[in-house]
C-alpha atoms as a PDB file:
ATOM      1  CA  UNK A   1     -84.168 -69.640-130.183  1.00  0.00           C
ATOM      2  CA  UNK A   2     -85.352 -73.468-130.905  1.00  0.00           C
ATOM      3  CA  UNK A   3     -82.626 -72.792-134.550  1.00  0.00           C
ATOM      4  CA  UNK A   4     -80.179 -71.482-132.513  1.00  0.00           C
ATOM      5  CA  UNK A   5     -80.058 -74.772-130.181  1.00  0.00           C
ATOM      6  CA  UNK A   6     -80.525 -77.091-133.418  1.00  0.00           C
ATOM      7  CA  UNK A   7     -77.137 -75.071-135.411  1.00  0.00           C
ATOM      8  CA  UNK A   8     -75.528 -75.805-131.751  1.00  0.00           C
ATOM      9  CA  UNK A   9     -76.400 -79.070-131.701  1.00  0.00           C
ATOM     10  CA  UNK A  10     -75.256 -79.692-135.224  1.00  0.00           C
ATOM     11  CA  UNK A  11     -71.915 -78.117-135.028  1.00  0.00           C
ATOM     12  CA  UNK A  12     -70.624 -79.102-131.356  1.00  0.00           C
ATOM     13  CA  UNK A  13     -71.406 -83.302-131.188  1.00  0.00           C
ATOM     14  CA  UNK A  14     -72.386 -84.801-127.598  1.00  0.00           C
ATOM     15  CA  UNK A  15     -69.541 -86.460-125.826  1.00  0.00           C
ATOM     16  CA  UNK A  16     -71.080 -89.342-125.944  1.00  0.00           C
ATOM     17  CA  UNK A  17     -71.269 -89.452-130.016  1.00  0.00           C
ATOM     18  CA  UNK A  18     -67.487 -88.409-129.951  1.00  0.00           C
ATOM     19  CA  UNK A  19     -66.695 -91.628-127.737  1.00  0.00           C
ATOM     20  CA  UNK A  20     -67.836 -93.838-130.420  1.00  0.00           C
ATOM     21  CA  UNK A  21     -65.396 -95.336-133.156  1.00  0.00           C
ATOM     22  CA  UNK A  22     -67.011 -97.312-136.531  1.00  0.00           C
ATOM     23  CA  UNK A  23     -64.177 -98.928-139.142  1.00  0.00           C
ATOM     24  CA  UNK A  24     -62.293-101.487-139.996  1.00  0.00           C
ATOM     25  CA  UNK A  25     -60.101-102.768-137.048  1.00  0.00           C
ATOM     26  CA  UNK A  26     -56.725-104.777-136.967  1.00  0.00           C
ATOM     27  CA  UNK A  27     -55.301-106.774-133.707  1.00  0.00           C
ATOM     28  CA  UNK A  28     -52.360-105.293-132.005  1.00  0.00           C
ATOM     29  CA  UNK A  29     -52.237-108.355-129.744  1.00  0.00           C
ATOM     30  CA  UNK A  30     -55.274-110.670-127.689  1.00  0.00           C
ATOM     31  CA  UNK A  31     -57.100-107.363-126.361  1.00  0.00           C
ATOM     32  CA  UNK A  32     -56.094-104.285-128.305  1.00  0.00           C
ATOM     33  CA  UNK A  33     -56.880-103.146-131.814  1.00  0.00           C
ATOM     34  CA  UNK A  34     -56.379-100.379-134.013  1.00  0.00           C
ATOM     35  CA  UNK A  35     -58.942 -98.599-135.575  1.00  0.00           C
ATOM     36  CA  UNK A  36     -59.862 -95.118-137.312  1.00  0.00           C
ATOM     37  CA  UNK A  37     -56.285 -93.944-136.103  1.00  0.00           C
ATOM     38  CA  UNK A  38     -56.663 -94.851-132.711  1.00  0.00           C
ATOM     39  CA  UNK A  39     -55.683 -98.080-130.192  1.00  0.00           C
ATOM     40  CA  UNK A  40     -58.109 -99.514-128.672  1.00  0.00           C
ATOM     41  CA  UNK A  41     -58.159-101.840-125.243  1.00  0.00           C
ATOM     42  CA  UNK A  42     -61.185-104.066-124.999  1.00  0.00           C
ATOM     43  CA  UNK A  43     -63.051-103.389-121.790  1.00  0.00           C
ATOM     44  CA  UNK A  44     -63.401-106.169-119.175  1.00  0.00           C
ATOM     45  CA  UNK A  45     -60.765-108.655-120.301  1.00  0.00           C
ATOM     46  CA  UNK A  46     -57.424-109.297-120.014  1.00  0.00           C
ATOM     47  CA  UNK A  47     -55.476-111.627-122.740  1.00  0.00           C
ATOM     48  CA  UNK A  48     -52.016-113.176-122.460  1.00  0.00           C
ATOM     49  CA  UNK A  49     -49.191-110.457-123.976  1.00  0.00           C
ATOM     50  CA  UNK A  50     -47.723-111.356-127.675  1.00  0.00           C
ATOM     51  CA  UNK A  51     -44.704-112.244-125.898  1.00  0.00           C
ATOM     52  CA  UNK A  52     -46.224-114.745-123.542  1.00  0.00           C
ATOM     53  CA  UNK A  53     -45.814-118.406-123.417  1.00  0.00           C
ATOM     54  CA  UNK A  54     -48.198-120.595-121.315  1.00  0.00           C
ATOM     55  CA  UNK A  55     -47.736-124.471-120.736  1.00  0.00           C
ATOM     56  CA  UNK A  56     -49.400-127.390-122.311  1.00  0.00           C
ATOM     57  CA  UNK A  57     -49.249-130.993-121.969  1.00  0.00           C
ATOM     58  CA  UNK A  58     -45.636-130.414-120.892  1.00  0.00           C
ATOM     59  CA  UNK A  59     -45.121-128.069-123.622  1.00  0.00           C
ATOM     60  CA  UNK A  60     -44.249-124.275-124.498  1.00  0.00           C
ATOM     61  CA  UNK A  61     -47.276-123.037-125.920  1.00  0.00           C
ATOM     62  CA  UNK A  62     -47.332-119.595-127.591  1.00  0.00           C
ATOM     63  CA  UNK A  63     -51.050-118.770-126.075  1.00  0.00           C
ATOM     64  CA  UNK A  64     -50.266-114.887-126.689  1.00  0.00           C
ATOM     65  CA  UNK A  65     -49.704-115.254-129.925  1.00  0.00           C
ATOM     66  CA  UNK A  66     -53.081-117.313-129.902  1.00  0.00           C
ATOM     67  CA  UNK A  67     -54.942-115.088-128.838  1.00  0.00           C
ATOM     68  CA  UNK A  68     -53.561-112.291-131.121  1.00  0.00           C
ATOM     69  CA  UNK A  69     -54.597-114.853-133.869  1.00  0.00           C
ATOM     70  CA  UNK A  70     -58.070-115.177-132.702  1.00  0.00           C
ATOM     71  CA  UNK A  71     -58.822-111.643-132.099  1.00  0.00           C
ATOM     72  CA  UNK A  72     -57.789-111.132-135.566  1.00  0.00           C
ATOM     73  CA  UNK A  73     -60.044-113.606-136.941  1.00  0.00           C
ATOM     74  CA  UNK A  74     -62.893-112.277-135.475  1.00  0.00           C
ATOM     75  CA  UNK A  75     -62.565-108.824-136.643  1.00  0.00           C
ATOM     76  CA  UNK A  76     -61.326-109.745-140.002  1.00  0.00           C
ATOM     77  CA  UNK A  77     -63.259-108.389-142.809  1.00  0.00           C
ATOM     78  CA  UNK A  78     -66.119-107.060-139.772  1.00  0.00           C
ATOM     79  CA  UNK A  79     -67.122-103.868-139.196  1.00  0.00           C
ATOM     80  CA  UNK A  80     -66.400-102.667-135.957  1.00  0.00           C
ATOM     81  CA  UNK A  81     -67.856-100.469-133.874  1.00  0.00           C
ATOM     82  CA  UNK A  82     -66.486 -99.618-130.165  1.00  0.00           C
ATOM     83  CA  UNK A  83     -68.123 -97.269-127.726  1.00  0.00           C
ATOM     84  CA  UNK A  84     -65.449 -95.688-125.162  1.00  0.00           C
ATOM     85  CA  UNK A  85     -65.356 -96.506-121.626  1.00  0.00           C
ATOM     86  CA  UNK A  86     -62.588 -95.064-120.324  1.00  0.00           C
ATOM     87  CA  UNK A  87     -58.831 -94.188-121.084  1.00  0.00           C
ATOM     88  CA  UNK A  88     -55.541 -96.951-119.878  1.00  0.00           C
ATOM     89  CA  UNK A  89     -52.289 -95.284-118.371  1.00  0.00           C
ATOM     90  CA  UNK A  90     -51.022 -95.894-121.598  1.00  0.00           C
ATOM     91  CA  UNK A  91     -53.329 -93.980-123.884  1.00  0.00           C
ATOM     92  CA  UNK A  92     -55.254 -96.313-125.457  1.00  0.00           C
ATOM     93  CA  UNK A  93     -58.840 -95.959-125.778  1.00  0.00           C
ATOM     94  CA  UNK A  94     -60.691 -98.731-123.191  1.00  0.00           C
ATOM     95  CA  UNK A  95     -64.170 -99.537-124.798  1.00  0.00           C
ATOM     96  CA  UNK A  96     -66.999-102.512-125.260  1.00  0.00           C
ATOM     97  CA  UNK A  97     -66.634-103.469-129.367  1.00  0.00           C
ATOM     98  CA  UNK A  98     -68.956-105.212-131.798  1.00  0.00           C
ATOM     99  CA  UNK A  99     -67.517-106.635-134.723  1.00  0.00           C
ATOM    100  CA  UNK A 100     -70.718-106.944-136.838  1.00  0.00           C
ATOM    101  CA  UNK A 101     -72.688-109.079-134.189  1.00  0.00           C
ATOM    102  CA  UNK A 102     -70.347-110.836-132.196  1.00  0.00           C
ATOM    103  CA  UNK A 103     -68.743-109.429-128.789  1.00  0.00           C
ATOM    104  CA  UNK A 104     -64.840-110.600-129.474  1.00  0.00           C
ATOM    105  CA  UNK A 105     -64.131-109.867-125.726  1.00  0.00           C
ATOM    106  CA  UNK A 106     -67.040-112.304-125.051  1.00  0.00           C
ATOM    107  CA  UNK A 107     -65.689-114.485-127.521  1.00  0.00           C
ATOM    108  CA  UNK A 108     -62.010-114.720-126.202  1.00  0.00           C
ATOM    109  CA  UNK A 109     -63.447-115.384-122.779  1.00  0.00           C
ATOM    110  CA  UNK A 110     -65.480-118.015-123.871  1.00  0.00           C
ATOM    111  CA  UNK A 111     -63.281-119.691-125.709  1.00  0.00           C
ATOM    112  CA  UNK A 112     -60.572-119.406-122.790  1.00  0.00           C
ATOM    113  CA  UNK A 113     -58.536-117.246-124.706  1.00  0.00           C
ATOM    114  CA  UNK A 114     -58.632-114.586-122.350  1.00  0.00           C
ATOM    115  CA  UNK A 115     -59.857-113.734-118.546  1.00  0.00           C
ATOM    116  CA  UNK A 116     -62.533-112.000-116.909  1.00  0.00           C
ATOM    117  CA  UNK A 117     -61.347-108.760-115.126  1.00  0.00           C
ATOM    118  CA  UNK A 118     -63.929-108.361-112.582  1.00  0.00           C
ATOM    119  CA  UNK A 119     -63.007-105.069-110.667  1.00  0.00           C
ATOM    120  CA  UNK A 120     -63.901-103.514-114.026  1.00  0.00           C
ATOM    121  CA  UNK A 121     -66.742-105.577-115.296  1.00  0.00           C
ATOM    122  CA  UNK A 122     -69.213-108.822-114.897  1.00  0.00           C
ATOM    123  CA  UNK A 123     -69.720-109.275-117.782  1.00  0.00           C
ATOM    124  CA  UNK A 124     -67.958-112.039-118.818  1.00  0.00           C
ATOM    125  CA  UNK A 125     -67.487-113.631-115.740  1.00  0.00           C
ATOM    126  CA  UNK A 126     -70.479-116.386-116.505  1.00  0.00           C
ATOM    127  CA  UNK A 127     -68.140-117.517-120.167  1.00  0.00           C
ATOM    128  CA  UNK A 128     -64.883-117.351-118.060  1.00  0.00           C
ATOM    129  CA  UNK A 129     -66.916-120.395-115.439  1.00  0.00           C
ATOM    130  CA  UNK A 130     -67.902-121.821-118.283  1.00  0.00           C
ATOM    131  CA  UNK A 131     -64.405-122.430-120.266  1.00  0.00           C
ATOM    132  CA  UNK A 132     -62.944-123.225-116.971  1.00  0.00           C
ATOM    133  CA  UNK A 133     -65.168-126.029-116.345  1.00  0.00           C
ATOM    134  CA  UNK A 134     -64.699-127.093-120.130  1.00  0.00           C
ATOM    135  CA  UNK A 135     -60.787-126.378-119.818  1.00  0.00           C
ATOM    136  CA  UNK A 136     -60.395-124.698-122.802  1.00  0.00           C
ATOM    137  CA  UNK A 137     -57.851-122.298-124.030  1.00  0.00           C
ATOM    138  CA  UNK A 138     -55.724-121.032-121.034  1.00  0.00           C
ATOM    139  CA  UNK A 139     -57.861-123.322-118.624  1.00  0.00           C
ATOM    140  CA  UNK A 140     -56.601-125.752-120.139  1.00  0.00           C
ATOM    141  CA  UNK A 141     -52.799-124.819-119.428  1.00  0.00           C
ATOM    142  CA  UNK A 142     -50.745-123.849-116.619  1.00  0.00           C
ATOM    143  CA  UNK A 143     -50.187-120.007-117.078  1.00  0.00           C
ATOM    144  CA  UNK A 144     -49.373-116.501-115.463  1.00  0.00           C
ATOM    145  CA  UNK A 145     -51.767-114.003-115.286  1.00  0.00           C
ATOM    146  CA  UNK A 146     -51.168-111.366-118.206  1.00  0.00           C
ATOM    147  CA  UNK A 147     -50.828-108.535-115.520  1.00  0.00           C
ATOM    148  CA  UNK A 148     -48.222-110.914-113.298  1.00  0.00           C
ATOM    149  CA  UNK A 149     -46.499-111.477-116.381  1.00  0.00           C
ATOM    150  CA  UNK A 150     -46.220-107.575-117.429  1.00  0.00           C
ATOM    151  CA  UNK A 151     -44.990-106.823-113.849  1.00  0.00           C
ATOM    152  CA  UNK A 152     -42.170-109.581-114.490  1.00  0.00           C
ATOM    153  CA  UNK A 153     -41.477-108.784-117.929  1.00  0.00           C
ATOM    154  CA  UNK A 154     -41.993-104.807-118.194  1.00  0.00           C
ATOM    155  CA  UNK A 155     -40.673-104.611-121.433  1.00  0.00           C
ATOM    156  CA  UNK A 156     -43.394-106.915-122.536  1.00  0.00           C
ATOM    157  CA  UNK A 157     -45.796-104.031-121.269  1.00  0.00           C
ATOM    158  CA  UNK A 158     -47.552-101.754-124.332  1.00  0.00           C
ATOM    159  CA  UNK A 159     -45.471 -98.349-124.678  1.00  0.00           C
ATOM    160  CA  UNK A 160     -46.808 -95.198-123.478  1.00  0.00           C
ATOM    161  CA  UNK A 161     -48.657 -92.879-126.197  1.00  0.00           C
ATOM    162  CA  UNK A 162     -49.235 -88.842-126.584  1.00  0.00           C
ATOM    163  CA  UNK A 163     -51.553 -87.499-124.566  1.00  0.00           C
ATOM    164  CA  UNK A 164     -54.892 -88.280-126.659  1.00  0.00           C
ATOM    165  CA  UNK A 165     -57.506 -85.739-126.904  1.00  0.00           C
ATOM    166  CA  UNK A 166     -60.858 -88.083-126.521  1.00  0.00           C
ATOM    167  CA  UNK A 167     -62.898 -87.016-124.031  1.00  0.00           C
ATOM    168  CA  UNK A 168     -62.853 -89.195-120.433  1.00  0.00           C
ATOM    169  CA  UNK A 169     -58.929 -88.838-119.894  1.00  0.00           C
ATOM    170  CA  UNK A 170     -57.623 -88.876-116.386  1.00  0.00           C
ATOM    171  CA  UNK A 171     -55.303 -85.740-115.704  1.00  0.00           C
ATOM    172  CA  UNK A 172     -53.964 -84.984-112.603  1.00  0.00           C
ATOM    173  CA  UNK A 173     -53.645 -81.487-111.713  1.00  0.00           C
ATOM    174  CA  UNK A 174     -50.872 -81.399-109.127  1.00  0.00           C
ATOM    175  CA  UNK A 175     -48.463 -82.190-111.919  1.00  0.00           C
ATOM    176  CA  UNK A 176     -49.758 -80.224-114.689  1.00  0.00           C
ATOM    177  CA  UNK A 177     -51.653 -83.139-116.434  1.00  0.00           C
ATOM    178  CA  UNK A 178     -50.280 -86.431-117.980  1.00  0.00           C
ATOM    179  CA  UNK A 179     -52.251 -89.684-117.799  1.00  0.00           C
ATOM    180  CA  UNK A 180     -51.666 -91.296-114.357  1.00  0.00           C
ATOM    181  CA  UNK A 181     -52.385 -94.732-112.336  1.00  0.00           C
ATOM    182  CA  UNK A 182     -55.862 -94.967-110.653  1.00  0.00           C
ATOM    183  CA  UNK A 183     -53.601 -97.443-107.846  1.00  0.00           C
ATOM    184  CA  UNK A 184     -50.511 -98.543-106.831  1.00  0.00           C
ATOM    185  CA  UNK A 185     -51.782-101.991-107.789  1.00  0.00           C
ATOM    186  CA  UNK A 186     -52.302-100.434-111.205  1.00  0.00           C
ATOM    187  CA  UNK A 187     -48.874 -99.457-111.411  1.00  0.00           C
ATOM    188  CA  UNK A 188     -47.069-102.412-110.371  1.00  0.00           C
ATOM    189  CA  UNK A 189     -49.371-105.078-112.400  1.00  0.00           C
ATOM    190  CA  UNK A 190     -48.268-102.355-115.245  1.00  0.00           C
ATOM    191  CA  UNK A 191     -44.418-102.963-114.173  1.00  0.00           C
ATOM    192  CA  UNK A 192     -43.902 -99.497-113.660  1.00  0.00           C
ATOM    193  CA  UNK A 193     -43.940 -99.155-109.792  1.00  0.00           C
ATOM    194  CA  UNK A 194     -41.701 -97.537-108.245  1.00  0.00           C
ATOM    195  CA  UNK A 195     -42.898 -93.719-109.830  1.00  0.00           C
ATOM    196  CA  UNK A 196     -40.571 -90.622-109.298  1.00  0.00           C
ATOM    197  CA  UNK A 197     -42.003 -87.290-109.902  1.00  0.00           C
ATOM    198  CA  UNK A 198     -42.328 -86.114-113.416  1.00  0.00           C
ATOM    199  CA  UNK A 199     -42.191 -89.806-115.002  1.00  0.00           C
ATOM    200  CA  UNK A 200     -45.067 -90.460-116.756  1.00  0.00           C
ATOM    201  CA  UNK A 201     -48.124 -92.269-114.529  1.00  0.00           C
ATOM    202  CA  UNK A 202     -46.988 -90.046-111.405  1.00  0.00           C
ATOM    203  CA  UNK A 203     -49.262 -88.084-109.259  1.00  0.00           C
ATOM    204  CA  UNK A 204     -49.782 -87.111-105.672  1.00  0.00           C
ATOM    205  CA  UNK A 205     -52.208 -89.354-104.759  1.00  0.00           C
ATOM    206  CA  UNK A 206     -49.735 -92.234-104.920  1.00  0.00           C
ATOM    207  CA  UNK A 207     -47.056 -90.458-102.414  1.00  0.00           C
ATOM    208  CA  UNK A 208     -48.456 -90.914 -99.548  1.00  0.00           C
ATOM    209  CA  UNK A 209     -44.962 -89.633 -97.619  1.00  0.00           C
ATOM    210  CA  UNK A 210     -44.461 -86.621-100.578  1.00  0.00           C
ATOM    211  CA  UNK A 211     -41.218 -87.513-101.348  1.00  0.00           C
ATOM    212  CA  UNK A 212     -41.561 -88.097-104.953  1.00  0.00           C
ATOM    213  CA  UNK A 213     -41.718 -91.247-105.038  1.00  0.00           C
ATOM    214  CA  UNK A 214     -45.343 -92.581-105.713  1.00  0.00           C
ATOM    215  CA  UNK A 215     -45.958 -96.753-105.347  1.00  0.00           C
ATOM    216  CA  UNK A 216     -42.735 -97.062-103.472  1.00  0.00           C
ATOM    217  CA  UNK A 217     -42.227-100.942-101.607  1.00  0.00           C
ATOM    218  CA  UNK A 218     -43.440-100.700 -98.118  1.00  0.00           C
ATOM    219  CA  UNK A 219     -40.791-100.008 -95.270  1.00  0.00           C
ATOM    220  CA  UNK A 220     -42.092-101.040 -91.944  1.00  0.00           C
ATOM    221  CA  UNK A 221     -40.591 -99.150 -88.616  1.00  0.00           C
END
């Protein structure tokens, strides 16, 4: 019996093995990468989009870009290793990275280059006091929030990929699968609110009146 468990073990991996990712990374913009064929979203932060320009001393100042620069920097000639967290409404991998010894999600925050998403994590909410009381990076600037920016500017938001086949992925059942928005708030900081039936982030949960249209703006009587 005890070889029988061992040849099981060996040829069917835990899921939590499978939700770890080792390689060489590149930056896809201030909180994504992609890595060992997959994209992956950096758990706990939020950066400004490529697109996005923040102000400075009275000027335009491509922070975005910035922080694409930076996140580049860090994992530059690093080897990276990411353990999944969870899956986006757009398919990419959410996970905590190490490039060799250094945290790049703690290192954006730090450095003000990106903010502290709270409802998903604390831990980077102690850097994200600190660079605001040093005003650095974006605390040092007058800008939108990335996720008020990607509800203004949808086409700014990432696109939506094939269904992946990690382990962790939200389905929902009603419709037959497809990845889908844990909120309405989701959904509209996403600029994809409001959701008809069959689109992709749709499910039930979001209609509360089952008319097919999930996230839809409030109507008072």
């Amino acid at each position: 019996m005890r070889w029988l468990l061992l040849f099981a073990a060996l040829q069917f991996p835990s899921a939590a093995s499978a939700q770890v990712f080792t390689g060489t990374a590149i930056a896809v913009d201030g909180d994504s990468l992609e890595m060992t064929g997959a994209r992956i979203r950096l758990h706990g932060i939020d950066a400004p989009e490529g697109t996005q320009a923040c102000q400075r001393n009275g000027e335009a100042w491509a922070c975005g870009a910035e922080a694409k620069a930076m996140l580049a920097g860090l994992v530059d000639g690093k080897l990276v290793t990411c353990e999944q967290r969870d899956i986006d409404v757009y398919g990419r991998l959410v996970a905590t990275c190490k490039a060799g010894r250094v945290d790049p999600a703690q290192a954006l925050v730090r450095s003000g280059m990106a903010i502290a998403l709270s409802e998903f994590s604390d831990a980077y909410l102690a850097s994200e006091a600190s660079a605001k009381q040093a005003k650095v990076g974006l605390w040092s600037s007058e800008f939108q929030l990335p996720a008020d920016f990607r509800a203004a500017n949808p086409q700014s938001a990432p696109q939506v990929y094939k269904r992946p086949t990690a382990p962790g992925v939200r389905y929902d059942q009603a419709t037959g699968g497809g990845l889908y928005f844990r909120s309405c708030r989701e959904a509209r900081a996403a600029g994809r609110a409001p959701i008809y039936r069959g689109q992709p982030g749709y499910r039930s949960g979001l209609d509360g009146d089952n008319d097919g249209i999930a996230c839809e703006p409030y109507r008072g009587r």
